[in-house]
Every structure is written in C-alpha cells, then in structure tokens.
PDB file of N, CA and C in Angstrom:
ATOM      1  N   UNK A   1       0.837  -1.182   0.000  1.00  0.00           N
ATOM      2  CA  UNK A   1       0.000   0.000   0.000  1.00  0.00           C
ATOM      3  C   UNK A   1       0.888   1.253   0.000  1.00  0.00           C
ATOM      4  N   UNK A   2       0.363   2.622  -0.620  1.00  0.00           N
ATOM      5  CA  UNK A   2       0.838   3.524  -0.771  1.00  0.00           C
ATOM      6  C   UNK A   2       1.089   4.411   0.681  1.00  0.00           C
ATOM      7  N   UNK A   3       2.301   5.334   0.851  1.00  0.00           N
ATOM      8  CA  UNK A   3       2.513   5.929   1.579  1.00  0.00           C
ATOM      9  C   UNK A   3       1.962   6.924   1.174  1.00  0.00           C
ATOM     10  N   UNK A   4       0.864   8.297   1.380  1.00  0.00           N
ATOM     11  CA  UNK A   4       0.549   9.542   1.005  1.00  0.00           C
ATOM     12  C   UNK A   4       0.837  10.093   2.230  1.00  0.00           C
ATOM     13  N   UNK A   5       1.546  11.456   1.917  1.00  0.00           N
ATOM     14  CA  UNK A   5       1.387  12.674   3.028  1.00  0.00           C
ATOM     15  C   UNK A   5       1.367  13.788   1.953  1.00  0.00           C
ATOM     16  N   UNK A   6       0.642  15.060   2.479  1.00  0.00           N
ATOM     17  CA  UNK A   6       0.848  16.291   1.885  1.00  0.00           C
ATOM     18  C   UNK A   6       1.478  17.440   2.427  1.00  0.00           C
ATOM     19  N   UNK A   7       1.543  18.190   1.458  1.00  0.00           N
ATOM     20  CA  UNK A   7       2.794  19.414   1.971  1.00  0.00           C
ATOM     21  C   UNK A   7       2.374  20.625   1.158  1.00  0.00           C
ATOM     22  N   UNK A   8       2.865  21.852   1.266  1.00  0.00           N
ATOM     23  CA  UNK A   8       2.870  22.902   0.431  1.00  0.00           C
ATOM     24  C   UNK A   8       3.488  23.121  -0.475  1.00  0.00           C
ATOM     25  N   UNK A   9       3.433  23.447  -1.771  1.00  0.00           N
ATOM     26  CA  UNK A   9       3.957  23.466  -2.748  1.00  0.00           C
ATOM     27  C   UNK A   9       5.615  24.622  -2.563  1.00  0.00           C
ATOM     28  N   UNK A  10       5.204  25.288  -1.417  1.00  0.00           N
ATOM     29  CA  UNK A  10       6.149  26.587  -1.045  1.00  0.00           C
ATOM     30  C   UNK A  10       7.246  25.799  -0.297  1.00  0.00           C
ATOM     31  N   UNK A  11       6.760  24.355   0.296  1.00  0.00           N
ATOM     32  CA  UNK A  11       7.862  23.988   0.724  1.00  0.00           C
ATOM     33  C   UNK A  11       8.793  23.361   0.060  1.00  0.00           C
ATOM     34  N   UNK A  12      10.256  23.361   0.541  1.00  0.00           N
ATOM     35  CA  UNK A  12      11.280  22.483  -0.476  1.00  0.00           C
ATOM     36  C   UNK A  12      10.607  21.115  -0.998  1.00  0.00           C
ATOM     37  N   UNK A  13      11.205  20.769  -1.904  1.00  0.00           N
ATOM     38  CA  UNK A  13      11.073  19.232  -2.394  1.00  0.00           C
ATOM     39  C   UNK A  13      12.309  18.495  -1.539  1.00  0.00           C
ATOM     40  N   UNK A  14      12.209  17.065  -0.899  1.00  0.00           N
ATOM     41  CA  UNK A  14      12.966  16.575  -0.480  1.00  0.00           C
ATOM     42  C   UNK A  14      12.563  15.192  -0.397  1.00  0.00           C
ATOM     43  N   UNK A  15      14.039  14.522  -0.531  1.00  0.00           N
ATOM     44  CA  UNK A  15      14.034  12.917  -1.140  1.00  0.00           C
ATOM     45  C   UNK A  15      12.920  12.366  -0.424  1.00  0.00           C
ATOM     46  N   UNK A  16      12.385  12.140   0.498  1.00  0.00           N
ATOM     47  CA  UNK A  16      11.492  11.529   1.113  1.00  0.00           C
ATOM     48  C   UNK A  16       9.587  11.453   0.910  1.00  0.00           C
ATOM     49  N   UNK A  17       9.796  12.825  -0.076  1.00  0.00           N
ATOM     50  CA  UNK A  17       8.512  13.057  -1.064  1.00  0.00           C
ATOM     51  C   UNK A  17       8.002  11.780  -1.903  1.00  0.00           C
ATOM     52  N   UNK A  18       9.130  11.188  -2.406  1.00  0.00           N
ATOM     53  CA  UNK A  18       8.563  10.321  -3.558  1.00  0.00           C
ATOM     54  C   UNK A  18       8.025  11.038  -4.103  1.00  0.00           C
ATOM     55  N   UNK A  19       6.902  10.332  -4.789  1.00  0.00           N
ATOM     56  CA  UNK A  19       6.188  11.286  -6.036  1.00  0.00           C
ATOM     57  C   UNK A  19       5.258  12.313  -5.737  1.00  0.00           C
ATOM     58  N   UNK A  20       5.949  13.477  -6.546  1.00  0.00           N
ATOM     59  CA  UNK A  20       5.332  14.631  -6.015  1.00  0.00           C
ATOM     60  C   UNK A  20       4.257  15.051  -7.524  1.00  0.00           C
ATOM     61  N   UNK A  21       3.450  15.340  -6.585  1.00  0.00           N
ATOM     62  CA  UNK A  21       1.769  15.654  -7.360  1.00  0.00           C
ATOM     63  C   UNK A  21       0.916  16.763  -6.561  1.00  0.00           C
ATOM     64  N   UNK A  22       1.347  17.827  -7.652  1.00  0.00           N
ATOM     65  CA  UNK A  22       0.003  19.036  -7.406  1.00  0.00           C
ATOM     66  C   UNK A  22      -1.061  19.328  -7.266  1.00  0.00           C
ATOM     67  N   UNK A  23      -1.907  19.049  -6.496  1.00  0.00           N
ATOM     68  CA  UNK A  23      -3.396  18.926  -6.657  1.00  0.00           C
ATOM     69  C   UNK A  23      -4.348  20.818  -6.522  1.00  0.00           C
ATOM     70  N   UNK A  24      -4.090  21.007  -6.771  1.00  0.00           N
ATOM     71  CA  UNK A  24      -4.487  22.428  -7.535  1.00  0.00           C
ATOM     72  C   UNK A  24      -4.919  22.483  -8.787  1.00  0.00           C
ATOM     73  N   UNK A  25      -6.179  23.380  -8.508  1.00  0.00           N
ATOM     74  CA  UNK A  25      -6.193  23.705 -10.027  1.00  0.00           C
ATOM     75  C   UNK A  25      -5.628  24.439 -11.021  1.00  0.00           C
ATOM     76  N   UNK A  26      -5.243  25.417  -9.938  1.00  0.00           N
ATOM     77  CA  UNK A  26      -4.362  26.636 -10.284  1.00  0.00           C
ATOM     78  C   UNK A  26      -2.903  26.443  -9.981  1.00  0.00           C
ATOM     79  N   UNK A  27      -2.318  26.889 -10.817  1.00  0.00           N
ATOM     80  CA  UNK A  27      -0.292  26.916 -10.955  1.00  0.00           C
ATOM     81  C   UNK A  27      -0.478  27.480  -9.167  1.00  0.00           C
ATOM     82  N   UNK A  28       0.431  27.546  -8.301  1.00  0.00           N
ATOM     83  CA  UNK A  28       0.461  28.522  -7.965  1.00  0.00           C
ATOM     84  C   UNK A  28       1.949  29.555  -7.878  1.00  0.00           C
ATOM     85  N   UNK A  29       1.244  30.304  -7.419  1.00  0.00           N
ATOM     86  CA  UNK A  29       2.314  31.906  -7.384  1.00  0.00           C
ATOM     87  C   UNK A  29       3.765  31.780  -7.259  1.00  0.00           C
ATOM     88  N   UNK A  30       4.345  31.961  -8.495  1.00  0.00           N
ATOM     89  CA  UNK A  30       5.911  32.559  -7.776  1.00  0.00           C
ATOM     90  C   UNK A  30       6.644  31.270  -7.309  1.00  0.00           C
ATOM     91  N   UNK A  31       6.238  30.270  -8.009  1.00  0.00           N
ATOM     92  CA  UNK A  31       6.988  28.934  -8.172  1.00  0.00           C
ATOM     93  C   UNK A  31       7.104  28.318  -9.717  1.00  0.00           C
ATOM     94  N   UNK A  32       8.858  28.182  -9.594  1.00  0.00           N
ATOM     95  CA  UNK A  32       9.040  27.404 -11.323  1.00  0.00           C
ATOM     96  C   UNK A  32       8.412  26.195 -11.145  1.00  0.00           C
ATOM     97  N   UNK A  33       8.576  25.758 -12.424  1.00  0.00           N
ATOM     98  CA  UNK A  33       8.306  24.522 -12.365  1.00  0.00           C
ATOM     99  C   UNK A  33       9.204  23.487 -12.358  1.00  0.00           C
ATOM    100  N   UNK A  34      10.435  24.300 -12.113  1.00  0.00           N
ATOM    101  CA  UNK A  34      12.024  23.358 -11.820  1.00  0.00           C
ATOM    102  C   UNK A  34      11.484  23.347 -10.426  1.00  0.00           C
ATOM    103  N   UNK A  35      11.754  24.251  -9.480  1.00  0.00           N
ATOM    104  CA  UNK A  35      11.416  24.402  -7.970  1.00  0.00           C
ATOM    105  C   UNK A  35      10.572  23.352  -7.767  1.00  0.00           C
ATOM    106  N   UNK A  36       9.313  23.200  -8.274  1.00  0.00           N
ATOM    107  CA  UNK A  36       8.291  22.406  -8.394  1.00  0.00           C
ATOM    108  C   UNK A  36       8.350  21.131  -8.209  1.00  0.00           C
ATOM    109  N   UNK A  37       9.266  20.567  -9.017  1.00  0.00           N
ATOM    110  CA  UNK A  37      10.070  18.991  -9.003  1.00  0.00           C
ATOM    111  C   UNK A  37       8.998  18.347  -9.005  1.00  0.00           C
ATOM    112  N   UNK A  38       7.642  18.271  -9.773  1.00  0.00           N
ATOM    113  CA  UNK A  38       6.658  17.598 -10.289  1.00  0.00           C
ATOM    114  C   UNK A  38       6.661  16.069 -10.531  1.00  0.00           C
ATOM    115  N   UNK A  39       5.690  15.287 -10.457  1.00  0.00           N
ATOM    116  CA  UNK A  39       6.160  14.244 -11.584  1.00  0.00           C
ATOM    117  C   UNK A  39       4.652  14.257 -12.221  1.00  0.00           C
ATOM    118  N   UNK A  40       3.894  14.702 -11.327  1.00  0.00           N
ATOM    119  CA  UNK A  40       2.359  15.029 -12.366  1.00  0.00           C
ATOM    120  C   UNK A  40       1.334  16.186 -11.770  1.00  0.00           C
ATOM    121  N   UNK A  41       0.992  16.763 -12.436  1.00  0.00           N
ATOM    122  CA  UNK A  41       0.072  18.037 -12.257  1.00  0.00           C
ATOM    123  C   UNK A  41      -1.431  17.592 -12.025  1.00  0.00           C
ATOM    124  N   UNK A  42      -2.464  16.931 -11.480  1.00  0.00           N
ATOM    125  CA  UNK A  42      -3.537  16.911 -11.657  1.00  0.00           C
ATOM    126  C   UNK A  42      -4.420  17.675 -11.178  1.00  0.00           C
ATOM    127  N   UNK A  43      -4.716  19.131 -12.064  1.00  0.00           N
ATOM    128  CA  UNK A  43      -5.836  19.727 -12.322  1.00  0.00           C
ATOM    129  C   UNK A  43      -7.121  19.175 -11.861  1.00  0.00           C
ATOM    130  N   UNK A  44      -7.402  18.294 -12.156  1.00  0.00           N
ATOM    131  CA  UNK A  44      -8.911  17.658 -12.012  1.00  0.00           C
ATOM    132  C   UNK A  44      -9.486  17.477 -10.763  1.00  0.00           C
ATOM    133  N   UNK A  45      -8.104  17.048 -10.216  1.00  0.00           N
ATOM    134  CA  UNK A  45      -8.654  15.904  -8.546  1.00  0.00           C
ATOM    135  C   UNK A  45      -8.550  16.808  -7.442  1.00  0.00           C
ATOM    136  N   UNK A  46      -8.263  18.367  -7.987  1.00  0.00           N
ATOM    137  CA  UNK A  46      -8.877  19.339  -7.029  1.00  0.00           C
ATOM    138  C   UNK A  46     -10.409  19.371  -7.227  1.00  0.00           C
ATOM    139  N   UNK A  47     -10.691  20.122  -6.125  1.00  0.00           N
ATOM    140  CA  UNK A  47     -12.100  20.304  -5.444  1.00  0.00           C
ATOM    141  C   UNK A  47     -12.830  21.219  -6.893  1.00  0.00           C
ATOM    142  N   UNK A  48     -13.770  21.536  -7.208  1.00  0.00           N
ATOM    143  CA  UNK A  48     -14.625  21.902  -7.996  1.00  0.00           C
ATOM    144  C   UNK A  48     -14.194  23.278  -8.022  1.00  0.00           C
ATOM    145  N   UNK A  49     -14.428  24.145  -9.292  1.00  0.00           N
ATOM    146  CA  UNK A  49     -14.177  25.686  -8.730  1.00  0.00           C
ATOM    147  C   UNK A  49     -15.462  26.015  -7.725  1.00  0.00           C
ATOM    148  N   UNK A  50     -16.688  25.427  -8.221  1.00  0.00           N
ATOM    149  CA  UNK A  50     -17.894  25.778  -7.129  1.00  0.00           C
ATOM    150  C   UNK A  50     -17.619  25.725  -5.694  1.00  0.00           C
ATOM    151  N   UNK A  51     -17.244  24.085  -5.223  1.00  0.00           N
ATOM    152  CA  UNK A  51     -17.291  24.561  -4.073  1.00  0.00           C
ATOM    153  C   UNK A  51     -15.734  24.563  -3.425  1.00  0.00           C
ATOM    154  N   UNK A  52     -14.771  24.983  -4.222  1.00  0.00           N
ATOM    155  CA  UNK A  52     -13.878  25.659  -3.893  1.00  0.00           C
ATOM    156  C   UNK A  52     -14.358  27.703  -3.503  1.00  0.00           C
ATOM    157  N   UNK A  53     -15.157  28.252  -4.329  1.00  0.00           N
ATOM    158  CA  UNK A  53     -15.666  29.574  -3.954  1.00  0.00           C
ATOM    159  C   UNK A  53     -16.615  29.433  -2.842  1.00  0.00           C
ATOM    160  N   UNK A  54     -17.327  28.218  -2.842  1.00  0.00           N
ATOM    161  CA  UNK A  54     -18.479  28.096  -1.252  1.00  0.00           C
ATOM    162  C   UNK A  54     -17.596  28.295   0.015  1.00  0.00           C
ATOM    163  N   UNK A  55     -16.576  27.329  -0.530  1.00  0.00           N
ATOM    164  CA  UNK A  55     -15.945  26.969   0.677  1.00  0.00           C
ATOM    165  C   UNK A  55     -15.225  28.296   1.542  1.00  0.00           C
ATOM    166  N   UNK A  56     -14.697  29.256   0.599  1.00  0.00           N
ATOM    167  CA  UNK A  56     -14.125  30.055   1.017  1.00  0.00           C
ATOM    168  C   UNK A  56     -13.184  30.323   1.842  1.00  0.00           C
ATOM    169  N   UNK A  57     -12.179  29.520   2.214  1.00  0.00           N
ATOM    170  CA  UNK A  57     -11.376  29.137   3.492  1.00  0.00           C
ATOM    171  C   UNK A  57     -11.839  29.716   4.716  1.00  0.00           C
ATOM    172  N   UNK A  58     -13.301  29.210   4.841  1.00  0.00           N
ATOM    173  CA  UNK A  58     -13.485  29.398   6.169  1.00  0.00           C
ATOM    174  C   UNK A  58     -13.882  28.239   7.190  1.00  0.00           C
ATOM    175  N   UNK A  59     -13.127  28.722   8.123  1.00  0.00           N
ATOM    176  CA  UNK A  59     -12.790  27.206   8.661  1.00  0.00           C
ATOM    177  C   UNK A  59     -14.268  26.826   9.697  1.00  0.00           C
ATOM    178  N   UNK A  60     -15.430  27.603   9.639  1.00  0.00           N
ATOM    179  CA  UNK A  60     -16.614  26.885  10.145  1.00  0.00           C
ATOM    180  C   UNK A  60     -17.365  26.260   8.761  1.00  0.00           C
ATOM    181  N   UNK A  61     -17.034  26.027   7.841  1.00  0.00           N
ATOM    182  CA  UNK A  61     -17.410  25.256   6.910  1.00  0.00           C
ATOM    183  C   UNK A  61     -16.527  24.166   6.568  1.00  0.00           C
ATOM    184  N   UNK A  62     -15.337  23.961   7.098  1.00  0.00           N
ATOM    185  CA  UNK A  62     -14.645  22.824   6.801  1.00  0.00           C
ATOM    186  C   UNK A  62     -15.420  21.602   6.685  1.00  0.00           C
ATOM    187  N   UNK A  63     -15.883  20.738   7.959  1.00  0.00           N
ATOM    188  CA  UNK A  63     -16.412  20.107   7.996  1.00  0.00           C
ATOM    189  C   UNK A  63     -17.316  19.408   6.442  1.00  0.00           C
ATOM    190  N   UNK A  64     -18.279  20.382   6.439  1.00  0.00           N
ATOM    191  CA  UNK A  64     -19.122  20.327   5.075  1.00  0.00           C
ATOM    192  C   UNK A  64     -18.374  20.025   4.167  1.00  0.00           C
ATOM    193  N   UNK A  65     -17.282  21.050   3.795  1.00  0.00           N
ATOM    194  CA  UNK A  65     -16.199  21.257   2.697  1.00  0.00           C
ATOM    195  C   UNK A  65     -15.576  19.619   2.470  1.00  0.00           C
ATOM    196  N   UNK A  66     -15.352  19.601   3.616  1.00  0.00           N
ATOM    197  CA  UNK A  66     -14.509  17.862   3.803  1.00  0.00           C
ATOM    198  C   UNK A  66     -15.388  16.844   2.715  1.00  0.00           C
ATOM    199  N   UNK A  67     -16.691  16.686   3.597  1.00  0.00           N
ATOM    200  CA  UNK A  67     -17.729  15.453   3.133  1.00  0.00           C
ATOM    201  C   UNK A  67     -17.872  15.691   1.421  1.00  0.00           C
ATOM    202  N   UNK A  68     -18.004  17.160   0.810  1.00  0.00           N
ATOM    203  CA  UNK A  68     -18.831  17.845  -0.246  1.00  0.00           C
ATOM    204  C   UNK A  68     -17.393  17.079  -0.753  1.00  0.00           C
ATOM    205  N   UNK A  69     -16.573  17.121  -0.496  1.00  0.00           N
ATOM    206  CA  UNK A  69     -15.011  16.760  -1.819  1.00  0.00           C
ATOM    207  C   UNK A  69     -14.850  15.879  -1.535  1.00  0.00           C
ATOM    208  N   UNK A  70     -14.902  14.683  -0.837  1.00  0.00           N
ATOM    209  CA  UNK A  70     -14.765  13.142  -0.557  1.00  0.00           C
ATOM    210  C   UNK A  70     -16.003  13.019  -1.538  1.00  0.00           C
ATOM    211  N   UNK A  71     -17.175  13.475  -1.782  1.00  0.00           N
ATOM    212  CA  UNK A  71     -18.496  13.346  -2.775  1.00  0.00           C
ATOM    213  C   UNK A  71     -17.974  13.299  -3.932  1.00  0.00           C
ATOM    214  N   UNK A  72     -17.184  14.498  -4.216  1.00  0.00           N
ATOM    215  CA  UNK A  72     -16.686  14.425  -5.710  1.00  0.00           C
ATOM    216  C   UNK A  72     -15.464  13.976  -6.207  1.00  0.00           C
ATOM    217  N   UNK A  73     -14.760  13.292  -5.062  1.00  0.00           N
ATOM    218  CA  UNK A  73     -13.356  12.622  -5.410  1.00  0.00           C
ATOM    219  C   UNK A  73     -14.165  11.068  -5.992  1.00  0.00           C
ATOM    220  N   UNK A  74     -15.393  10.632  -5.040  1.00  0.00           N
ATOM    221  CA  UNK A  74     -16.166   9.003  -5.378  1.00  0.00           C
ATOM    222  C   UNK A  74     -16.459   8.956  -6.727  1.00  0.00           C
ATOM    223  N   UNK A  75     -16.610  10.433  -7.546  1.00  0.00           N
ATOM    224  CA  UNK A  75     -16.932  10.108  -8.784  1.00  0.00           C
ATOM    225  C   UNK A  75     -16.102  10.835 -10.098  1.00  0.00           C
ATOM    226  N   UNK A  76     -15.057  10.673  -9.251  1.00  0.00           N
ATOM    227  CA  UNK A  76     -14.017  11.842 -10.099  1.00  0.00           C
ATOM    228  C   UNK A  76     -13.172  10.776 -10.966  1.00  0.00           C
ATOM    229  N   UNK A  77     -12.784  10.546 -12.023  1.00  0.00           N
ATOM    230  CA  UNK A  77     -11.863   9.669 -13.004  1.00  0.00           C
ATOM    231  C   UNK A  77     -10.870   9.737 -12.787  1.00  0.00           C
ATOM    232  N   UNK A  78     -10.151  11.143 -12.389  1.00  0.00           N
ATOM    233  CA  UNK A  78      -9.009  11.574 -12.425  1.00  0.00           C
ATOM    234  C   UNK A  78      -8.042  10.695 -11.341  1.00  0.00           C
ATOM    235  N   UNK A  79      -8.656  10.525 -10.171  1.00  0.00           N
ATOM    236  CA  UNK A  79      -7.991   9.875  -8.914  1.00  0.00           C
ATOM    237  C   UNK A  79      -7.487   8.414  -9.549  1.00  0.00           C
ATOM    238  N   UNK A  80      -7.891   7.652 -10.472  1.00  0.00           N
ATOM    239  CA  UNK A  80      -7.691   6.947 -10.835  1.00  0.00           C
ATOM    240  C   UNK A  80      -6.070   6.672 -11.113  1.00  0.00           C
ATOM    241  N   UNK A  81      -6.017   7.721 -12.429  1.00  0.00           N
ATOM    242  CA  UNK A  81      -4.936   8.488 -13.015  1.00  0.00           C
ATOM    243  C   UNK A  81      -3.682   8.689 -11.850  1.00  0.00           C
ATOM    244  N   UNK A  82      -4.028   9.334 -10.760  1.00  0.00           N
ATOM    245  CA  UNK A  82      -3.302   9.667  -9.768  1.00  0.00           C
ATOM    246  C   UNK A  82      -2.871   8.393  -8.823  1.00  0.00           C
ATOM    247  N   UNK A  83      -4.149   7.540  -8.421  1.00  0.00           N
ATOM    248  CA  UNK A  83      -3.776   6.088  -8.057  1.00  0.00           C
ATOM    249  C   UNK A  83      -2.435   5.675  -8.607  1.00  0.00           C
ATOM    250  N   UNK A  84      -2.825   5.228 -10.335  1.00  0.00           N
ATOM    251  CA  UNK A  84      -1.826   4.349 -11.469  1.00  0.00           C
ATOM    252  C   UNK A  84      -0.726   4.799 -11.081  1.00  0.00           C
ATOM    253  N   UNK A  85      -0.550   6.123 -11.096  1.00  0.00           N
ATOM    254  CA  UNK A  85       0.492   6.899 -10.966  1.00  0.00           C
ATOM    255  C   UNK A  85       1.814   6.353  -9.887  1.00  0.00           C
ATOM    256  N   UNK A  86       0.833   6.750  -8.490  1.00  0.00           N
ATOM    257  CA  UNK A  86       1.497   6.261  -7.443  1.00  0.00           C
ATOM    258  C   UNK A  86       1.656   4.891  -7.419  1.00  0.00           C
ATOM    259  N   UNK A  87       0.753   4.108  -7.623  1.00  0.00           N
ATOM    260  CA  UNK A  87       0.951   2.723  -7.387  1.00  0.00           C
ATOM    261  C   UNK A  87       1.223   2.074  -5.967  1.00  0.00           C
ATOM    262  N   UNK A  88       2.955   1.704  -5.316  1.00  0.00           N
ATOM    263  CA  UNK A  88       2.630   1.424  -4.117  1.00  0.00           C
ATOM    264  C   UNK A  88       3.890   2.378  -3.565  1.00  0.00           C
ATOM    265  N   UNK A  89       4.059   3.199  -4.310  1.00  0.00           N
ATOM    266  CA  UNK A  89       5.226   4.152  -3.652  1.00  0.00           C
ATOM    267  C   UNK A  89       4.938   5.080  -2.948  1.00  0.00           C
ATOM    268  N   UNK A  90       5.730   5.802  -2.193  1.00  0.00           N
ATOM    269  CA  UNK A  90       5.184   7.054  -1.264  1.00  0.00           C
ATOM    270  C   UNK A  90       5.251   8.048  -2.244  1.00  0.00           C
ATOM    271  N   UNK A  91       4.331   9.055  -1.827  1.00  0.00           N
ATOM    272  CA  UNK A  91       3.604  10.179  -2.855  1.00  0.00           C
ATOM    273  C   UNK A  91       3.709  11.270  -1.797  1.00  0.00           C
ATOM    274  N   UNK A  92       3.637  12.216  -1.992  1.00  0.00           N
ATOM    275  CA  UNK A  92       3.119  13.815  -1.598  1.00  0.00           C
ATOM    276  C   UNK A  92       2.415  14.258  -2.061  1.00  0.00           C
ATOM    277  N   UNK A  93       0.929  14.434  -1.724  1.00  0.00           N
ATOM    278  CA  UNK A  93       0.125  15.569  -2.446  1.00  0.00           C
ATOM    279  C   UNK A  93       0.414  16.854  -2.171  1.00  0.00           C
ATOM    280  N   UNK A  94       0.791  17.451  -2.910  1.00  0.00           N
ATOM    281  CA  UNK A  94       1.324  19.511  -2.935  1.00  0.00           C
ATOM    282  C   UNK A  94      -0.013  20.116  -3.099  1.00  0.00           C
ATOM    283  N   UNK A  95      -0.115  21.351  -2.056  1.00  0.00           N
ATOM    284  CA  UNK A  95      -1.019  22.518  -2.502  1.00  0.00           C
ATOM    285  C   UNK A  95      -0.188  23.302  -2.370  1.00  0.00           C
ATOM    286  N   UNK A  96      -1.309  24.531  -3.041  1.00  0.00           N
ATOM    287  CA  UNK A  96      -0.692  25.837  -2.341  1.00  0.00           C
ATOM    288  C   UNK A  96      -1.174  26.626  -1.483  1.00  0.00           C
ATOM    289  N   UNK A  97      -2.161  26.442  -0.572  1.00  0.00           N
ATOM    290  CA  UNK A  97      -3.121  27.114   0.519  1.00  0.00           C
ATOM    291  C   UNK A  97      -2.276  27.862   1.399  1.00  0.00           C
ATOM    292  N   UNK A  98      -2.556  28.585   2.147  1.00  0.00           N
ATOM    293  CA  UNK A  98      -1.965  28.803   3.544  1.00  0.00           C
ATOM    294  C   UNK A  98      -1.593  27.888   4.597  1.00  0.00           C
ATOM    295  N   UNK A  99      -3.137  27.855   4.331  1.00  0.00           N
ATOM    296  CA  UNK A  99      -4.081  26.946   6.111  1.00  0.00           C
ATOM    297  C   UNK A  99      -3.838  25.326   5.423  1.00  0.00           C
ATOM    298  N   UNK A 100      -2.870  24.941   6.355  1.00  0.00           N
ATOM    299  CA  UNK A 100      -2.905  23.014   6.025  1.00  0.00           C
ATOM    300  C   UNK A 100      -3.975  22.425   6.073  1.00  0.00           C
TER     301      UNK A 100
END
C-alpha cells in the first residue's frame, strides 16, 4: 500500500517526497516549475471551482467542505490516473493554501 502525506507546494522538495503531485487547479504563485520537481500536475482531482468559492477558506465550513469533496473525489476519473500513478510508492500531495 501507498505511503501519502501532503505538503505545500512553497515547501522544499525533499528525497522523502517520492512522487510529487500538485493537486491544484491553479499553478500557484511565484513557483518554477524546476522548484516544483513535479512528476504530475492533476488539475482535475482538485475540489470543484464551485465549491472551492463556497468553501471560502473558512474554517466553520470545513467540515461540510470535507464530506462535499470526498463526494466528488467518489466520482471523479481523475484519482484513478493519480492512483496508477502512485501505485505502491510514497507520494506527496502539494497545494498551495496557507491553512494546512
């Protein structure tokens, strides 16, 4: 089984990442994409732009926010993609948020 942990995209890349995967929809700010040290970008298997704007990073809606994107990860294709990807190696999912 796969090792996943996540991190910020602002933080260094370091050997213990394994495969590093962006889950954003958006690039974010003021990072190359050398810095980046990618091995796949998936756009998709972020949260919706909808209820990414509901959500609003406010943290008395987390909760909701949580259940509403576990809803749309059950029917999302993309995770698939991201599964294959990882397979049984350790992974990092990268954002770029503030708030972990």
């Amino acid at each position: 089984m796969a090792t996943i942990t996540t991190k910020r995209i602002y933080d260094a890349p370091a050997e213990t990442d394994g495969v590093r995967i962006l889950v954003d929809r958006l690039w974010p700010r003021g990072v190359s994409k050398e810095a980046a040290a990618l091995d796949l970008w998936s756009k998709d298997i972020a949260p919706s732009p909808e209820l990414r704007k509901w959500f609003d990073h406010r943290p008395d809606r987390f909760a909701q926010f949580t259940q509403d994107y576990r809803d749309e990860l059950a029917v999302n294709p993309a995770v698939e993609e991201v599964r294959a990807r990882i397979g049984k190696a350790r992974a990092t999912l990268l954002y770029g948020a503030r708030d972990p």
